[in-house]
Protein backbone atom coordinates (compact mmCIF):
# COMPACT_ATOMS: atom_id res chain seq x y z
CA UNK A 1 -48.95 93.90 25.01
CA UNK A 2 -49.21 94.76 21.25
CA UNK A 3 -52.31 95.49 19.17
CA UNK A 4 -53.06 92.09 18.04
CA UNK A 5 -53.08 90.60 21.27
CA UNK A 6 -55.31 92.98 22.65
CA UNK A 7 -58.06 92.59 19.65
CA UNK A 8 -57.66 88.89 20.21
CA UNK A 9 -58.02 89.25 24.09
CA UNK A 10 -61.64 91.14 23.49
CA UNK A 11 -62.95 89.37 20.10
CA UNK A 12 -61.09 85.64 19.68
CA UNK A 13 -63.61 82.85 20.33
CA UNK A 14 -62.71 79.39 21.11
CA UNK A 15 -65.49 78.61 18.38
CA UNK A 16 -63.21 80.36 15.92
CA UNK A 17 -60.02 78.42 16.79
CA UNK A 18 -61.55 75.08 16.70
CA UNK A 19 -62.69 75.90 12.69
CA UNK A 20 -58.96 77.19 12.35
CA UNK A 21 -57.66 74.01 13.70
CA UNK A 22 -60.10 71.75 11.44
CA UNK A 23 -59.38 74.12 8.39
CA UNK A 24 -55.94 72.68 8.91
CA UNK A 25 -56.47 69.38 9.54
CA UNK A 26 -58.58 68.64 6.59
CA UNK A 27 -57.73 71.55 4.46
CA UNK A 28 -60.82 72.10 3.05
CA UNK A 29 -63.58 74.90 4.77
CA UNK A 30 -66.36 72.93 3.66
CA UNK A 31 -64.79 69.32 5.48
CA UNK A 32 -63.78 71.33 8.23
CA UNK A 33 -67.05 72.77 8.42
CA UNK A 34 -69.37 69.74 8.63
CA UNK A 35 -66.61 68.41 10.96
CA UNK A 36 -67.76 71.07 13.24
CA UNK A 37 -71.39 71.01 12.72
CA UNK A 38 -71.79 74.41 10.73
CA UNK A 39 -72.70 75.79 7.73
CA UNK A 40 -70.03 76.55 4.92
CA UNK A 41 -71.18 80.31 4.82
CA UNK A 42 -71.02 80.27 8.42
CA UNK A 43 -67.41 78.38 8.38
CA UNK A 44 -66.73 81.13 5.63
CA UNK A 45 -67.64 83.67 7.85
CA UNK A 46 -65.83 82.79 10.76
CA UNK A 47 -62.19 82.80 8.67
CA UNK A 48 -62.80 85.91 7.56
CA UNK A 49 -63.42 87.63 10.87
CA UNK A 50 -60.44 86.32 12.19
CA UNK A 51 -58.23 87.06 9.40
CA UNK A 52 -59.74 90.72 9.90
CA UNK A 53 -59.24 90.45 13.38
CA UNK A 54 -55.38 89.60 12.91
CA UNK A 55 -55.11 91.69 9.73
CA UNK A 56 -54.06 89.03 7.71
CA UNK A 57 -54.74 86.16 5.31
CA UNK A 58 -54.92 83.14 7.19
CA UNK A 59 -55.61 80.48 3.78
CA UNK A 60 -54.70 80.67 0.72
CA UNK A 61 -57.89 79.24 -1.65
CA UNK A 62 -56.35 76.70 -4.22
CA UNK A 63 -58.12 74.64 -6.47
CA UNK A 64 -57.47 71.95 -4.04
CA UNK A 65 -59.21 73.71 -0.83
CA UNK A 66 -57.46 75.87 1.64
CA UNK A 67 -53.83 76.27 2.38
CA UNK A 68 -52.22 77.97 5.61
CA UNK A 69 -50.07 80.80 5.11
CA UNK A 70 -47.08 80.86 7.80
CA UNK A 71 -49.53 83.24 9.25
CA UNK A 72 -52.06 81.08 9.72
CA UNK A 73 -50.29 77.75 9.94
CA UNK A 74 -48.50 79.73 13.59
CA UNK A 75 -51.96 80.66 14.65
CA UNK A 76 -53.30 76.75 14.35
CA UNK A 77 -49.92 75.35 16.05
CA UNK A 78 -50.63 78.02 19.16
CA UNK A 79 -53.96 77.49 18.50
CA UNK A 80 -53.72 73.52 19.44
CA UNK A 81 -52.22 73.77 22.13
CA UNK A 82 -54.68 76.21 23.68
CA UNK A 83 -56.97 73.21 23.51
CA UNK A 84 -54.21 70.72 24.79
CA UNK A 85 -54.24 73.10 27.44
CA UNK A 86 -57.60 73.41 28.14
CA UNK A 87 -58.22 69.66 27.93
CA UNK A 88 -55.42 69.28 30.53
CA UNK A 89 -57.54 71.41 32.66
CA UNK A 90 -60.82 69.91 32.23
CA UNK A 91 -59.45 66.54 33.13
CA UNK A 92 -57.77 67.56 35.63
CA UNK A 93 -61.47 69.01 37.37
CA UNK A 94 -62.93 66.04 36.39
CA UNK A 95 -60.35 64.35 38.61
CA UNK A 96 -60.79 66.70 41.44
CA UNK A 97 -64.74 65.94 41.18
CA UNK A 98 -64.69 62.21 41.17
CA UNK A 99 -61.21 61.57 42.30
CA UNK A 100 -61.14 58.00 40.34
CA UNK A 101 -59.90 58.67 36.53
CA UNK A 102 -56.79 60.68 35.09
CA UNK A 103 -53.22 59.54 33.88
CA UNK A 104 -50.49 58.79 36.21
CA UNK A 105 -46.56 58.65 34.48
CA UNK A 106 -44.25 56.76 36.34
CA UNK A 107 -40.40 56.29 36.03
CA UNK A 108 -39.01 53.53 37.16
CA UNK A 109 -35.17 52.60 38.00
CA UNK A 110 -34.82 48.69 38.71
CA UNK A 111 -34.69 48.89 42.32
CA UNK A 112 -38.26 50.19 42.37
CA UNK A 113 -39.18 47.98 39.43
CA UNK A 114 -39.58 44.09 40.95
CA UNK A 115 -42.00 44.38 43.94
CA UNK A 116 -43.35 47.99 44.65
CA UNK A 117 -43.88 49.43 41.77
CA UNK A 118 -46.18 46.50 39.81
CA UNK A 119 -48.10 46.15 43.77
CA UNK A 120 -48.76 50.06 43.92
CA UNK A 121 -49.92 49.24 40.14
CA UNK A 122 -52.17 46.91 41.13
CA UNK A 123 -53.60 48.49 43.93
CA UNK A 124 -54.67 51.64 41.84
CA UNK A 125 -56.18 50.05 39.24
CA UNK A 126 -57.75 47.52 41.51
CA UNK A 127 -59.44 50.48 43.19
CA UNK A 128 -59.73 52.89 40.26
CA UNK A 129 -59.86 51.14 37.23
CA UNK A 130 -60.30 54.35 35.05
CA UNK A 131 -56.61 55.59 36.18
CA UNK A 132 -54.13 55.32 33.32
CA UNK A 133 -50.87 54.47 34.64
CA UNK A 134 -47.56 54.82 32.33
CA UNK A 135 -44.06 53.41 33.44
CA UNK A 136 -41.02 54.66 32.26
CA UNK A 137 -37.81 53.29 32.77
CA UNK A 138 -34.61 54.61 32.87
CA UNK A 139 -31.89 56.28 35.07
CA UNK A 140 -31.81 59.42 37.73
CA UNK A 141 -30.10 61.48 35.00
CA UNK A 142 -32.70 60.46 32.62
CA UNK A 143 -35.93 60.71 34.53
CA UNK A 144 -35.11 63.50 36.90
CA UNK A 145 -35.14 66.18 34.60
CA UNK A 146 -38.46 65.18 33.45
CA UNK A 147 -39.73 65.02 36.86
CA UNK A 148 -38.70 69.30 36.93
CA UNK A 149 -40.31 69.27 33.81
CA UNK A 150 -43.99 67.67 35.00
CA UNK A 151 -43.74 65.30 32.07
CA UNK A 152 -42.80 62.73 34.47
CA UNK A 153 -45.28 63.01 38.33
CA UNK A 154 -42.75 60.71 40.32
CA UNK A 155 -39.95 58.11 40.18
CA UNK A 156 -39.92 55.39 42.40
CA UNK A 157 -36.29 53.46 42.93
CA UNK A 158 -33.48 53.73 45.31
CA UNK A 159 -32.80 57.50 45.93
CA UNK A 160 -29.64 59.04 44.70
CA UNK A 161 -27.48 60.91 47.73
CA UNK A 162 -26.23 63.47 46.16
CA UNK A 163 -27.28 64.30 43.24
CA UNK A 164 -30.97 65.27 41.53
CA UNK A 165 -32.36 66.79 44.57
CA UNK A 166 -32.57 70.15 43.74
CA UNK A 167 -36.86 71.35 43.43
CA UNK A 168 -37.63 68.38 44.38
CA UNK A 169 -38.64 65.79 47.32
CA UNK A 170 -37.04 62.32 48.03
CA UNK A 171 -39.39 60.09 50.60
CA UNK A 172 -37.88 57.13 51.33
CA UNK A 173 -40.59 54.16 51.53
CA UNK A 174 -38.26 50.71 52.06
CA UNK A 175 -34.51 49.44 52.33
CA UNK A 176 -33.11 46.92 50.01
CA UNK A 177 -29.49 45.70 50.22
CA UNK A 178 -27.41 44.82 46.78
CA UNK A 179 -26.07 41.36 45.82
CA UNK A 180 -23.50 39.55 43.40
CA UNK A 181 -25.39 37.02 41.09
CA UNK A 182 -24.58 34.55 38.55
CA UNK A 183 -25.84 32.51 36.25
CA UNK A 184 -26.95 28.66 37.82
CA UNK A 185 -23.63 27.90 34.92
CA UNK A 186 -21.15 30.51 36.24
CA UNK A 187 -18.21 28.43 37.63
CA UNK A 188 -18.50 30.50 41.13
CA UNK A 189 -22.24 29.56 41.59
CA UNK A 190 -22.51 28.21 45.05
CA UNK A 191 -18.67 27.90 45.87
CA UNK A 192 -18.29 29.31 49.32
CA UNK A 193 -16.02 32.14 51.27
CA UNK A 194 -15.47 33.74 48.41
CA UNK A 195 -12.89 36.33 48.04
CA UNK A 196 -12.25 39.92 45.57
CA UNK A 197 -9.47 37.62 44.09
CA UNK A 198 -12.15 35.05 43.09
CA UNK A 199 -13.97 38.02 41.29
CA UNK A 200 -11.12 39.07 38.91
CA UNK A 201 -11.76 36.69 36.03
CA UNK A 202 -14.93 37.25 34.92
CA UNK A 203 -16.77 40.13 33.11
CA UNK A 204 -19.16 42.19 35.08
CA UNK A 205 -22.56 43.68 34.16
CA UNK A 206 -23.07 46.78 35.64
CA UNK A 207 -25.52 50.05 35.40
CA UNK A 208 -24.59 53.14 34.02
CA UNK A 209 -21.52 55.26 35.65
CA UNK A 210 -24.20 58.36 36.58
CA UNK A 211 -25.62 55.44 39.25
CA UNK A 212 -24.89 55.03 42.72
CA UNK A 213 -24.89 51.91 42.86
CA UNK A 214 -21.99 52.03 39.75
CA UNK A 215 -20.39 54.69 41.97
CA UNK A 216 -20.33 52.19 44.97
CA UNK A 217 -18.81 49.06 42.74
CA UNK A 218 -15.99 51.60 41.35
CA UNK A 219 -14.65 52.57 44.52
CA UNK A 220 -14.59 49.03 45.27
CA UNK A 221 -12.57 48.39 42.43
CA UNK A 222 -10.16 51.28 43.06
CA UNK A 223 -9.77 50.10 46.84
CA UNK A 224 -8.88 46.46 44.86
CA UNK A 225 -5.43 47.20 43.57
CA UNK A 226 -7.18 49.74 40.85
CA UNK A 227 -9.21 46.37 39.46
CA UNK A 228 -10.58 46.38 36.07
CA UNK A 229 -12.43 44.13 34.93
CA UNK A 230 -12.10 42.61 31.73
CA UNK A 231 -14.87 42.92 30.02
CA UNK A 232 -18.02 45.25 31.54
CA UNK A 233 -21.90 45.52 30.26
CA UNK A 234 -23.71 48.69 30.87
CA UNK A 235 -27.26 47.64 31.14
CA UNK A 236 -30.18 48.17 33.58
CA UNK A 237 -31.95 46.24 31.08
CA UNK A 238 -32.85 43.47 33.80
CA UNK A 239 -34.57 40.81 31.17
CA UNK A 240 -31.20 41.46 28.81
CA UNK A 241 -29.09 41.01 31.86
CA UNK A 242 -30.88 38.21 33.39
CA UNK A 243 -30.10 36.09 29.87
CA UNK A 244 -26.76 37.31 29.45
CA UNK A 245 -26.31 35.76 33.37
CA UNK A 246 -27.28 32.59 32.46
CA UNK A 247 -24.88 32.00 29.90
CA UNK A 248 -22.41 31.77 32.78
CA UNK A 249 -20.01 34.22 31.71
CA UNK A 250 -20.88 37.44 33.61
CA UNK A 251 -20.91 38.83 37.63
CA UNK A 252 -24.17 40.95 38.08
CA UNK A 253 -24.54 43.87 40.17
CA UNK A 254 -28.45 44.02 41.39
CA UNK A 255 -30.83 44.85 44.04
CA UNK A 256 -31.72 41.73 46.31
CA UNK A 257 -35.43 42.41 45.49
CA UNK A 258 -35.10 42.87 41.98
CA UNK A 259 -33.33 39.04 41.73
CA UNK A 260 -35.50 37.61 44.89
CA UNK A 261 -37.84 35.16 42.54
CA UNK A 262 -35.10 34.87 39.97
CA UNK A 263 -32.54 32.84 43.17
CA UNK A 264 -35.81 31.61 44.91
CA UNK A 265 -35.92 29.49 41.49
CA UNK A 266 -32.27 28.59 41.04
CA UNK A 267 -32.24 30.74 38.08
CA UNK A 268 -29.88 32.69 39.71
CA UNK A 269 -27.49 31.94 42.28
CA UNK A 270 -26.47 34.78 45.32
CA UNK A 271 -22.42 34.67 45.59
CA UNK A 272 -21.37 33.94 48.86
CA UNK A 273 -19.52 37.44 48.77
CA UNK A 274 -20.68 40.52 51.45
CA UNK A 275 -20.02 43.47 49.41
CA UNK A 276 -19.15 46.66 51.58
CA UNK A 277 -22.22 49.02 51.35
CA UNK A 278 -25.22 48.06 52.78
CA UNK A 279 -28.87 48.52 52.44
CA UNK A 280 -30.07 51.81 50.19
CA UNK A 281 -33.58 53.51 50.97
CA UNK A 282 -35.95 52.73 48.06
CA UNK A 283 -38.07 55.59 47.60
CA UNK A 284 -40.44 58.11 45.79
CA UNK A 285 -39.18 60.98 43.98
CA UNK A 286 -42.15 63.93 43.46
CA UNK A 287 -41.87 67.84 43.05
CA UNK A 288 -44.16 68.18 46.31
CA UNK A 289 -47.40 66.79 47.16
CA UNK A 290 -48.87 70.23 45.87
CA UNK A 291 -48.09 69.70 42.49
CA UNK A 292 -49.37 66.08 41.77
CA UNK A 293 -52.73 65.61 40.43
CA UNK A 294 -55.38 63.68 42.26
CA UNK A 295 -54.74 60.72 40.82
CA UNK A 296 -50.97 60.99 41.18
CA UNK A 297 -51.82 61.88 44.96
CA UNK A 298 -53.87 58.38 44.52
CA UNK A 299 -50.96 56.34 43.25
CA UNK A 300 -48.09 57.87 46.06
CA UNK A 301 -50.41 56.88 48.86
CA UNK A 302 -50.70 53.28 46.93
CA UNK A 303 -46.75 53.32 46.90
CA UNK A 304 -46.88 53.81 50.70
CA UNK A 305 -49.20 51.95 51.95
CA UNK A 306 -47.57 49.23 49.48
CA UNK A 307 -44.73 49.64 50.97
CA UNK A 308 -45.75 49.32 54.50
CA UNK A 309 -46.59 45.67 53.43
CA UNK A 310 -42.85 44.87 52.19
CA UNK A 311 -41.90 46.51 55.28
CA UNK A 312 -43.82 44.56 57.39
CA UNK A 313 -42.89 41.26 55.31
CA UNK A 314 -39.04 41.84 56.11
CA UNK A 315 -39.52 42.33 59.49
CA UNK A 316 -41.61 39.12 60.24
């Protein structure tokens, strides 16, 4: 390590980087000082002990207060997230102690979206009201990589088979099979026996081609005289798709649990077509059970015992 570091290592005090961080907030030593509860002199003192420390000017004094120099303005941005760091930290002891607050992020593909997801939700902050919970929504591609990353702690959806597997672990909690559903409008709504040929009409909405579930309608398609459809939505957008359904022009491609409340109230209509793959495992995605915080660890055991319940429901 160079010479800097090493004079930082034995003299840097965390008392010194919170005034550089306030200096640079409020660009002024003496704001930045009361901000901090010190004296200016003291404040004064401080800057200049690390700018003789790093042997270099840190501010430049205007008539307007203090300026960072690229110096200094590279010392606050490190400087920041040292503390972002550290606060990470704290938190996360602060979860280990009393193993009922912290911030859980969830992504969410639509499989995972409609039942176990919002009970898992609900069963966490039931229990531990001080848990933060964020859902984000997207795709494998999308949310996988930030599942690597640790922005995202888990995904919960239908698992992909092949790809996004790599680092990580896939722990399937439920099955759910996929239906074809219309709009109450659509001119094959309850019509009966239908066949592929009945299909070819009408525009299809359809997730994204990274999907499995897109991968499993195209080789459909191809096995169907090379079918294309004539006009296609990529959404997994299910409010968007659920209105552009009942306009009665469109085919939808969803999981059963996703649409359940949406047919149970003639909003949508099932068609009376079996498609031919079955039931997909709807499941967790995590980097190990190692690396989630205690009140990830706290939401996955929600998601399974959660899904016990839907398990339990099917089966009765």
């Amino acid at each position: 390590m160079g010479r800097l570091y090493n004079r930082a290592l034995n003299r840097l005090k965390l008392r010194q980087l919170s005034l550089l961080v306030a200096v640079g907030q409020h660009g002024n030593i003496q704001a930045a000082a009361q901000s901090e509860n010190i004296s200016q002199p003291a404040a004064t003192r401080l800057i200049k002990e690390l700018e003789a420390d790093f042997d270099t000017r840190l501010f430049t004094r205007t008539n307007r207060g203090a300026e960072p120099t690229s110096q200094g303005a590279a010392l606050i941005r490190h400087a920041q997230l040292i503390f972002a760091q550290l606060s990470a930290a704290t938190q996360e002891m602060e979860d280990i102690t009393e193993g009922s607050t912290g911030r859980v992020v969830v992504g969410t593909l639509l499989a995972g979206a409609a039942q176990l997801l919002p009970m898992a939700i609900q069963r966490v902050v039931n229990d531990r009201p001080n848990v933060t919970i964020r859902v984000i929504e997207g795709t494998n591609d999308a949310l996988m990589p930030r599942v690597q990353s640790g922005e995202v702690d888990m995904v919960v959806g239908r698992l992909p088979h092949h790809r996004h597997r790599k680092g990580l672990m896939q722990v399937p909690l439920t099955q759910d099979d996929v239906v074809l559903v219309v709009g109450r409008a659509h001119p094959l709504a309850g019509r009966a026996d239908l066949s592929f040929d009945d299909l070819r009409p009408f525009g299809w909405i359809l997730p994204p081609p990274e999907t499995t579930l897109r991968r499993q309608i195209d080789e459909v398609f191809v096995e169907a005289a090379q079918y294309q459809p004539p006009k296609i939505v990529e959404s997994v957008n299910y409010l968007a798709n659920r209105t552009l359904l009942g306009f009665g022009a469109f085919i939808g491609l969803v999981p059963r649990g996703v649409a359940a409340l949406d047919m149970a109230m003639n909003v949508l209509a099932p068609l009376d077509y079996a498609l031919p793959f079955g039931s997909g495992p709807i499941g967790v995605t995590h980097r190990g059970e190692d690396q989630l915080s205690p009140a990830a660890s706290v939401f996955l055991r929600a998601l399974q015992e959660e899904a016990e319940v839907l398990t339990r429901g099917k089966s009765a």
